[in-house]
N, C-alpha and C. Protein backbone atom coordinates (compact mmCIF):
# COMPACT_ATOMS: atom_id res chain seq x y z
N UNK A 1 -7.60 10.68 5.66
CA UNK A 1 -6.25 11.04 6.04
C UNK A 1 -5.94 10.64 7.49
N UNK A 2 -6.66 10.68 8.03
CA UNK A 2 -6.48 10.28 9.85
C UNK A 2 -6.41 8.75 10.09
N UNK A 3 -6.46 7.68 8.93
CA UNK A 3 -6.45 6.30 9.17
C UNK A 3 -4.61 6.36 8.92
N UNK A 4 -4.51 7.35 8.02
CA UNK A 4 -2.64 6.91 7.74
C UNK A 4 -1.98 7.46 8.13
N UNK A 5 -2.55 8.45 9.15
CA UNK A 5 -1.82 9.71 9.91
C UNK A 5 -1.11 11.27 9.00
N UNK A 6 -2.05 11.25 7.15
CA UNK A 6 -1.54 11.76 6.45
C UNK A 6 -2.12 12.90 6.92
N UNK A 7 -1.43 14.45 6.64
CA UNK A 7 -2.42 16.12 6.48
C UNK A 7 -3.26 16.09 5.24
N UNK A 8 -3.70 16.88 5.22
CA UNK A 8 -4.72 16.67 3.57
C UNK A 8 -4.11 16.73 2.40
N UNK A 9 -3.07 17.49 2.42
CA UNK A 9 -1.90 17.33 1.29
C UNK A 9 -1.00 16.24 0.99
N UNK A 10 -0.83 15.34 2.38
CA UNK A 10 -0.28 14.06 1.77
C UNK A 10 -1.28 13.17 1.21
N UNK A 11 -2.50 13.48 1.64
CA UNK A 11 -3.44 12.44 1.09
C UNK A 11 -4.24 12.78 -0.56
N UNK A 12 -3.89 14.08 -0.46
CA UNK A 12 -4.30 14.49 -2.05
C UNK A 12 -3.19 14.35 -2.31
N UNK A 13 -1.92 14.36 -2.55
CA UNK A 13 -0.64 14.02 -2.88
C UNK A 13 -0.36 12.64 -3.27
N UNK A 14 -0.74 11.85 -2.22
CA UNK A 14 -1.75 9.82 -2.05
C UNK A 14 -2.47 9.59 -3.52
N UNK A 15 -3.14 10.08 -3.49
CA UNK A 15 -3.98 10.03 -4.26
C UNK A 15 -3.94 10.41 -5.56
N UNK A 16 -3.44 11.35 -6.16
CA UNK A 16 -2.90 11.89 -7.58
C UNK A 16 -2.22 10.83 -7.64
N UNK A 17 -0.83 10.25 -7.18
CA UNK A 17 -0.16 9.51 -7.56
C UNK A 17 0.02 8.30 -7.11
N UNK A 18 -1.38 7.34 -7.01
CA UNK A 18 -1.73 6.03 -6.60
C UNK A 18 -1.11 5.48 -7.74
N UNK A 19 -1.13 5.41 -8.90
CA UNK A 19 -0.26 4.39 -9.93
C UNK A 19 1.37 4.67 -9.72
N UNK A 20 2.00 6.10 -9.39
CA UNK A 20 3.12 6.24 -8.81
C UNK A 20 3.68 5.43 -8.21
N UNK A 21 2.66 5.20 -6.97
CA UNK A 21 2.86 4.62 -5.65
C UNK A 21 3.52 3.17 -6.06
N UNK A 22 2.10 2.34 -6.57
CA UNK A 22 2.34 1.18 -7.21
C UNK A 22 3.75 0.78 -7.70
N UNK A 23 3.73 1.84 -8.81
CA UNK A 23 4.53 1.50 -9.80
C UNK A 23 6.21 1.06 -9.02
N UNK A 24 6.41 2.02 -8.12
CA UNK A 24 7.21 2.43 -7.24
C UNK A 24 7.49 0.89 -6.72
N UNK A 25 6.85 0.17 -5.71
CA UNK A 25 6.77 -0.65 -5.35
C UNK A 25 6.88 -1.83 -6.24
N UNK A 26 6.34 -1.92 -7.60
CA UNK A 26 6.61 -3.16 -8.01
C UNK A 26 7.81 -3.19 -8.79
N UNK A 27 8.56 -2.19 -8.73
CA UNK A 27 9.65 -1.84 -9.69
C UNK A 27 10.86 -1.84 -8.50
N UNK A 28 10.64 -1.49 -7.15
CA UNK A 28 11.47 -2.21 -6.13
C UNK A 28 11.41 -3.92 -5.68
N UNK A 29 10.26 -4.34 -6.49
CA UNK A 29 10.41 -6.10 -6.07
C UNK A 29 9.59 -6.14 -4.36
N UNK A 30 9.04 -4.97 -4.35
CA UNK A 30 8.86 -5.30 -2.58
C UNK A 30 7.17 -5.69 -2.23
N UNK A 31 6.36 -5.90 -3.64
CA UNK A 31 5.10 -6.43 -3.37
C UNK A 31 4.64 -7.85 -2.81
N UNK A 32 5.97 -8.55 -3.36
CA UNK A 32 5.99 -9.72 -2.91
C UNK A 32 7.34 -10.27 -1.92
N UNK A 33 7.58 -9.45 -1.51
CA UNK A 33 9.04 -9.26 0.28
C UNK A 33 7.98 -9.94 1.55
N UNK A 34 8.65 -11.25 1.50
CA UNK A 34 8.47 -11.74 3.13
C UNK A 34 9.55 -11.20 4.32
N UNK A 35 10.15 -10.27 4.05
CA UNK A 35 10.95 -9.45 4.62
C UNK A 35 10.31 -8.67 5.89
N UNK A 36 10.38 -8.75 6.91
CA UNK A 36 9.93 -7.90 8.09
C UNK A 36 10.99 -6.65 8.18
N UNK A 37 12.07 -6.87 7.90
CA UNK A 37 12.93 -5.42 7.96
C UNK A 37 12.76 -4.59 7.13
N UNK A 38 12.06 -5.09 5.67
CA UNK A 38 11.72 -4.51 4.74
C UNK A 38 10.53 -3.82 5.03
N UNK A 39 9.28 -4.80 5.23
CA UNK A 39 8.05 -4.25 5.42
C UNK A 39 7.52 -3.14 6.10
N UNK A 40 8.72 -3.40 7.41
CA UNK A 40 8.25 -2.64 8.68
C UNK A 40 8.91 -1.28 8.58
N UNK A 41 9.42 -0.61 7.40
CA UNK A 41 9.79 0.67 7.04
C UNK A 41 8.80 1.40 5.98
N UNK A 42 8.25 0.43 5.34
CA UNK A 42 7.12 1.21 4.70
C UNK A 42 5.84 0.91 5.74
N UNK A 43 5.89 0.81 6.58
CA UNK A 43 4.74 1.25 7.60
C UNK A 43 4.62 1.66 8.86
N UNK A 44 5.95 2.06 8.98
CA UNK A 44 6.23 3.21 10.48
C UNK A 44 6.27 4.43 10.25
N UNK A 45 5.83 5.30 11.17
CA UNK A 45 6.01 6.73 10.79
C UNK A 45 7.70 7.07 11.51
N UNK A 46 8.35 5.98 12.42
CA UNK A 46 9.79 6.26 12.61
C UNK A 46 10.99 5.91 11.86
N UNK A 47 10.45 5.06 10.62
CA UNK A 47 11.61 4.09 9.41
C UNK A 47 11.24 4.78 8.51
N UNK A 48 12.56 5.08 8.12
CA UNK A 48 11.88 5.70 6.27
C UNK A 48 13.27 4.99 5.67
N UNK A 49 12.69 4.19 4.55
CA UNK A 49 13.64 3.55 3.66
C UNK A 49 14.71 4.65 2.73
N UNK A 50 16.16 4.78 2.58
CA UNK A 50 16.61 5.19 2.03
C UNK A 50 16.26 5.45 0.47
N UNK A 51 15.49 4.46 0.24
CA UNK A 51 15.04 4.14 -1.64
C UNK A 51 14.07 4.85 -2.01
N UNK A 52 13.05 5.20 -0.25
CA UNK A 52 11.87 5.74 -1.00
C UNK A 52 11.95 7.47 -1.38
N UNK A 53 11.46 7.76 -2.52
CA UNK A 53 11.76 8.86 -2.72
C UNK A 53 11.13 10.19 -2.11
N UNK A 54 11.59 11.44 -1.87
CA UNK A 54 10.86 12.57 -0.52
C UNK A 54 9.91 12.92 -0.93
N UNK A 55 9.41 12.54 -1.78
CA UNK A 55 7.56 12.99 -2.49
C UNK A 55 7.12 12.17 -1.67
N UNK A 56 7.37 10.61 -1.15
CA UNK A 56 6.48 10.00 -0.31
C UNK A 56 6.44 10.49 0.98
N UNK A 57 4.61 9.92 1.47
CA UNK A 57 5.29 10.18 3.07
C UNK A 57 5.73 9.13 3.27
N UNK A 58 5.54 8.88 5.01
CA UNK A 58 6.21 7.96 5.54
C UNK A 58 4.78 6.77 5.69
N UNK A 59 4.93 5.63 6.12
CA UNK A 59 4.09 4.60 6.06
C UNK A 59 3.59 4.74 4.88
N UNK A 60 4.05 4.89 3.90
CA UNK A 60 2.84 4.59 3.01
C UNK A 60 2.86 3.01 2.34
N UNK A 61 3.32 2.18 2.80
CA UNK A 61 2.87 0.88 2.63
C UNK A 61 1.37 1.05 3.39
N UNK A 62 1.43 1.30 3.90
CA UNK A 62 -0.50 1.50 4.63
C UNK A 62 -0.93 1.77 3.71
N UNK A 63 -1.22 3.04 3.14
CA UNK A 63 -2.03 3.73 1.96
C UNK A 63 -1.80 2.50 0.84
N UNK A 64 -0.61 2.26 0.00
CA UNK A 64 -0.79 1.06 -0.73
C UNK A 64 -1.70 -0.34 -0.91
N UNK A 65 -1.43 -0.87 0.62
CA UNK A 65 -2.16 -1.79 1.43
C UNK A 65 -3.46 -1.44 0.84
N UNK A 66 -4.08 -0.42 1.69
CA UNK A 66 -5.46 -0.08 1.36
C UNK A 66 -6.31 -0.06 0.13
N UNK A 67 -5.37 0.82 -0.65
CA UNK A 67 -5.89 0.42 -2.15
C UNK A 67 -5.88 -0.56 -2.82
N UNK A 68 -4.74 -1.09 -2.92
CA UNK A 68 -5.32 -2.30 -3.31
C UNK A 68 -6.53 -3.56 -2.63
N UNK A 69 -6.57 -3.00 -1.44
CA UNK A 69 -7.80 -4.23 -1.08
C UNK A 69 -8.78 -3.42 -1.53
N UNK A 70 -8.77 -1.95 -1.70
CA UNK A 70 -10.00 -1.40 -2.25
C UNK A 70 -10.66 -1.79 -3.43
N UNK A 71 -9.25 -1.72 -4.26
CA UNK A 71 -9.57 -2.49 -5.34
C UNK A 71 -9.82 -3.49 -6.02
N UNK A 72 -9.52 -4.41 -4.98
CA UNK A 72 -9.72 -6.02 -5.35
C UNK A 72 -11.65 -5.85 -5.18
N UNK A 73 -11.75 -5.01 -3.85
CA UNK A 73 -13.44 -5.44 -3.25
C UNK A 73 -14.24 -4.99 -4.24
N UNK A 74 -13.72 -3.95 -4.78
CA UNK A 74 -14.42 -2.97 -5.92
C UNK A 74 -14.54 -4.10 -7.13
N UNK A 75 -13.83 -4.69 -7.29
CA UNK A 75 -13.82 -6.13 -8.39
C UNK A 75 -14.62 -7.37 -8.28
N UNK A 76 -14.64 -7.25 -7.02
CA UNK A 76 -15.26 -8.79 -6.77
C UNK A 76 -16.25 -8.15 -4.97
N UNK A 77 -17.28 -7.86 -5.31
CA UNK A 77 -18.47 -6.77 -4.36
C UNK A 77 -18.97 -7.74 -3.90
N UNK A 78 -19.04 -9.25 -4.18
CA UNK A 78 -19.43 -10.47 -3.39
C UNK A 78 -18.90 -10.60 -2.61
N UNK A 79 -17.80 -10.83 -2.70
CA UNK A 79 -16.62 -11.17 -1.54
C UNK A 79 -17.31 -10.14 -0.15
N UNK A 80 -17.00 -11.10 1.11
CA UNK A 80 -17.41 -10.27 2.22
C UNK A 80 -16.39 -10.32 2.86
N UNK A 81 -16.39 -9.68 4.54
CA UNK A 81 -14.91 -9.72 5.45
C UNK A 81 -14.22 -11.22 5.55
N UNK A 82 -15.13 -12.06 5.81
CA UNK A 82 -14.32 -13.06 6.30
C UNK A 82 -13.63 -13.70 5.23
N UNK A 83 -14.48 -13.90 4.11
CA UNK A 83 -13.82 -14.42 2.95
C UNK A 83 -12.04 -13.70 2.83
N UNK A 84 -12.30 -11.91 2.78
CA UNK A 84 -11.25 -11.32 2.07
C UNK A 84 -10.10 -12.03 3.42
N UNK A 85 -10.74 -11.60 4.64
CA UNK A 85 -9.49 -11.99 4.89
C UNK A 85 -8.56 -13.77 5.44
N UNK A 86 -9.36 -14.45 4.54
CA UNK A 86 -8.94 -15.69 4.22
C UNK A 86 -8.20 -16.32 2.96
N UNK A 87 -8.33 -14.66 2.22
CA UNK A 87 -7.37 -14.66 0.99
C UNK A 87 -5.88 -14.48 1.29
N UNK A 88 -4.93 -15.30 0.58
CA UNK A 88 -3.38 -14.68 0.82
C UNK A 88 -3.07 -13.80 -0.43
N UNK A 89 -2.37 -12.81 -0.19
CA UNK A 89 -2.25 -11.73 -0.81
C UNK A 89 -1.52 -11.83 -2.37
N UNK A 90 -1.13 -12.90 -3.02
CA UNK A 90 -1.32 -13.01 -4.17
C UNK A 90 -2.60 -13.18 -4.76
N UNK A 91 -4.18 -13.60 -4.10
CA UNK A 91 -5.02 -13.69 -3.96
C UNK A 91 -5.28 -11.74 -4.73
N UNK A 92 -4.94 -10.94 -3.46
CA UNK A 92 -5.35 -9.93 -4.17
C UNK A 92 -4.93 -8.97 -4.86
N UNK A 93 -3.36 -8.96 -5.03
CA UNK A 93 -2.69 -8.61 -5.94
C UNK A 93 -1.95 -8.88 -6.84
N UNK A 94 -2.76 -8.91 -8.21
CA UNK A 94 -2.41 -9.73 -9.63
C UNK A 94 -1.45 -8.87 -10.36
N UNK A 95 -1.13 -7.79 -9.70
CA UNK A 95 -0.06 -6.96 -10.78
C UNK A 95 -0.14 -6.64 -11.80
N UNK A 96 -1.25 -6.30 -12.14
CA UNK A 96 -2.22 -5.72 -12.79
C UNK A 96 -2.37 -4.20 -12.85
């Protein structure tokens, strides 16, 4: 909880509803936004997007972020740092 600035309730809150989260996001079109005005509201704790709904916290493009690289590494345990981060991010999110 202290990497996303969540209390323990947003992060068990995070966490119950990680496919939420997702779902949320790919059903706004914003997994794949080269948008900086876009981006930079799901990861400030001072922007909160009008769309996102008050069950979220705030930044949680961070928490998103995270899981999914969790999950890509969890898939492919070969892969090391430098590799992952020489991947571009269709690389690690197949929308899946």
């Amino acid at each position: 909880s202290s990497i996303f600035g969540y209390s323990g309730e947003q992060m068990s809150w995070c966490n119950n509803n990680s496919i939420l989260i997702k779902k949320y996001f790919e059903h706004e079109n914003l997994l794949k936004t080269k948008s900086p005005e876009k981006i930079v509201t799901f990861l400030s704790d001072n922007l909160r997007p009008d769309s996102l709904p008050d069950d979220f916290p705030d930044n949680i493009g961070k928490y998103l972020g995270f899981r999914l690289v969790e999950d890509y590494m969890e898939s492919h345990k070969k892969t090391n740092l430098p590799q992952l981060m020489a991947l571009e991010f269709g690389d690690i999110y197949t929308g899946s």
